[in-house]
C-alpha atoms as a PDB file:
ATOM      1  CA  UNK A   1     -74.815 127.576 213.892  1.00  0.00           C
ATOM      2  CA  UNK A   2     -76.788 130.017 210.851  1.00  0.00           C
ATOM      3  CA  UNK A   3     -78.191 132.863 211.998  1.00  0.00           C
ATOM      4  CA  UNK A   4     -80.579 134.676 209.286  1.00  0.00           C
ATOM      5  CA  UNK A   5     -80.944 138.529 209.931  1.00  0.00           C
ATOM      6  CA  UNK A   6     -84.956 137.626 210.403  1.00  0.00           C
ATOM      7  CA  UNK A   7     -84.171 135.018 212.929  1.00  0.00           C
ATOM      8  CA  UNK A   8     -81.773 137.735 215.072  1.00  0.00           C
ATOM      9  CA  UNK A   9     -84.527 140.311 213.975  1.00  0.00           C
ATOM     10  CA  UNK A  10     -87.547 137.935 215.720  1.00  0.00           C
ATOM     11  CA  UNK A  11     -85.330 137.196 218.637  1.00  0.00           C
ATOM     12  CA  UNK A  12     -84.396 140.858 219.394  1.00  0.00           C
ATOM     13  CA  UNK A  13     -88.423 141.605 218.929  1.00  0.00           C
ATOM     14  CA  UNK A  14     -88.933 138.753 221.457  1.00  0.00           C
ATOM     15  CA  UNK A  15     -86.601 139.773 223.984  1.00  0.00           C
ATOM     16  CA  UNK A  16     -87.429 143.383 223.943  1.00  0.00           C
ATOM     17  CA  UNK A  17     -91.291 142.873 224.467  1.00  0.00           C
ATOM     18  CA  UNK A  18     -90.608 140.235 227.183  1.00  0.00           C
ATOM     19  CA  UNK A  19     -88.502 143.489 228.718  1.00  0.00           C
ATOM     20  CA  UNK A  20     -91.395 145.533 228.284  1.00  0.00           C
ATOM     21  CA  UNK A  21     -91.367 146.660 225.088  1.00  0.00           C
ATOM     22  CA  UNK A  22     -94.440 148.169 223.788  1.00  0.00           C
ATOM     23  CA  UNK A  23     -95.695 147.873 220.182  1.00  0.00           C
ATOM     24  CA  UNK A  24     -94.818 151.858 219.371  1.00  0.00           C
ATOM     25  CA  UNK A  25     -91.264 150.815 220.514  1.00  0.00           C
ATOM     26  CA  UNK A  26     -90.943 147.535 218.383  1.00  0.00           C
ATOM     27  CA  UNK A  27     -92.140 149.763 215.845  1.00  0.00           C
ATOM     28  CA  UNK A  28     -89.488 152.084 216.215  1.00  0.00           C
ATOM     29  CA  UNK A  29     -86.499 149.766 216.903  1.00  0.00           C
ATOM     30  CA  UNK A  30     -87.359 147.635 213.577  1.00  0.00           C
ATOM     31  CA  UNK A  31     -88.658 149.941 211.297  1.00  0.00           C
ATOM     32  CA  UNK A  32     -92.205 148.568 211.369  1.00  0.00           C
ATOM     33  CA  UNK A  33     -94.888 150.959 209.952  1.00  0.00           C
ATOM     34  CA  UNK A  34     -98.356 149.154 211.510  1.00  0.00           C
ATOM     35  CA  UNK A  35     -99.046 147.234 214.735  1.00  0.00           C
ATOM     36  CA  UNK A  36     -99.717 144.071 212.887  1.00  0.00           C
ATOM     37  CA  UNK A  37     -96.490 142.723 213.800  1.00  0.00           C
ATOM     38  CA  UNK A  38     -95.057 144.251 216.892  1.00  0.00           C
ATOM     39  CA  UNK A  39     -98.867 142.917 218.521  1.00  0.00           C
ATOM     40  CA  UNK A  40     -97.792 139.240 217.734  1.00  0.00           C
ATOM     41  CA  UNK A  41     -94.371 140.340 219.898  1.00  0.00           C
ATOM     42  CA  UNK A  42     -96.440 141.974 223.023  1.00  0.00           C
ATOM     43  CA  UNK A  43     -99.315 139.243 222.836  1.00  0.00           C
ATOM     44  CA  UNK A  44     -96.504 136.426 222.693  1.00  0.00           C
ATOM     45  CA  UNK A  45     -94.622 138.365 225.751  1.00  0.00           C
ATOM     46  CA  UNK A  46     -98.190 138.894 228.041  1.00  0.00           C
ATOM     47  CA  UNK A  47     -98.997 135.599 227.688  1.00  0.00           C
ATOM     48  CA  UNK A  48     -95.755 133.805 228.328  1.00  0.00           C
ATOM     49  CA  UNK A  49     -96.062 136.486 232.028  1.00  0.00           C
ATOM     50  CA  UNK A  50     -99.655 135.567 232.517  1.00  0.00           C
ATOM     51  CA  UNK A  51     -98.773 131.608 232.408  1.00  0.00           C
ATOM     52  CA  UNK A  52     -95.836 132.136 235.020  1.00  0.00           C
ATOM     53  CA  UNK A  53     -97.915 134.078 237.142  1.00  0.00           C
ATOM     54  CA  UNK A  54    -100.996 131.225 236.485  1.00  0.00           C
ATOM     55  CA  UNK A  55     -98.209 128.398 237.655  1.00  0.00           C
ATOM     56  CA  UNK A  56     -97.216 129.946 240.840  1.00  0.00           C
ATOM     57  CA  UNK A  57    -100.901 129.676 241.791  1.00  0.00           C
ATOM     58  CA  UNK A  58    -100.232 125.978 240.448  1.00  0.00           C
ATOM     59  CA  UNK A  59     -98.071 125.270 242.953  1.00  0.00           C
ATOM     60  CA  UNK A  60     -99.625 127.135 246.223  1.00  0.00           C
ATOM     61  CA  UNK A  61    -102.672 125.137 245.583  1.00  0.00           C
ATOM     62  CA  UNK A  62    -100.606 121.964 245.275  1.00  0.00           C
ATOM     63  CA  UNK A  63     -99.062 122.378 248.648  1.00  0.00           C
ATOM     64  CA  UNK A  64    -102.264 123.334 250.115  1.00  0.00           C
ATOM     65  CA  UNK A  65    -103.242 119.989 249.214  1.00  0.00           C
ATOM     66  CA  UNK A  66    -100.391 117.816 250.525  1.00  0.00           C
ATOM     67  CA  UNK A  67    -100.700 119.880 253.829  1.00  0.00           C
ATOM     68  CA  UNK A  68    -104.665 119.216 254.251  1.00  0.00           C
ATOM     69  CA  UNK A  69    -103.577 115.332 252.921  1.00  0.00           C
ATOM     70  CA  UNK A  70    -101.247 115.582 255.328  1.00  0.00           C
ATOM     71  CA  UNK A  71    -103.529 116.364 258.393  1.00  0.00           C
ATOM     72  CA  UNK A  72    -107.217 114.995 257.013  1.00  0.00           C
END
């Protein structure tokens, strides 16, 4: 497998703002000098939280459902 130093760079940035990185700390850990980049990191890392959190209200609504299947 190749590994570029931009690839391990991206992953790192990835992994840190999933962790709770903020931009000002992707800033500081890879040298960045404007938000522009360590935003796409944080966006990328709320939304990826907001759609776990939107699936576990998925899948209570799906069981409500079999249950009032189950009794109606």
């Amino acid at each position: 497998m190749h590994c570029s130093a931009h690839g391990l760079r991206k992953a790192g940035a990835a992994v840190a703002a999933e962790n709770g990185a903020t931009e000002r700390h992707l800033m500081a850990i890879f040298g960045w000098s404007s938000t522009k980049v360590a935003s796409h990191y944080t966006r990328a890392a709320r939304q990826k939280m907001l759609a776990g959190a939107g699936m576990e209200h998925l899948s209570r609504d799906q069981k409500y459902n079999k249950i009032r299947a189950h009794f109606s």
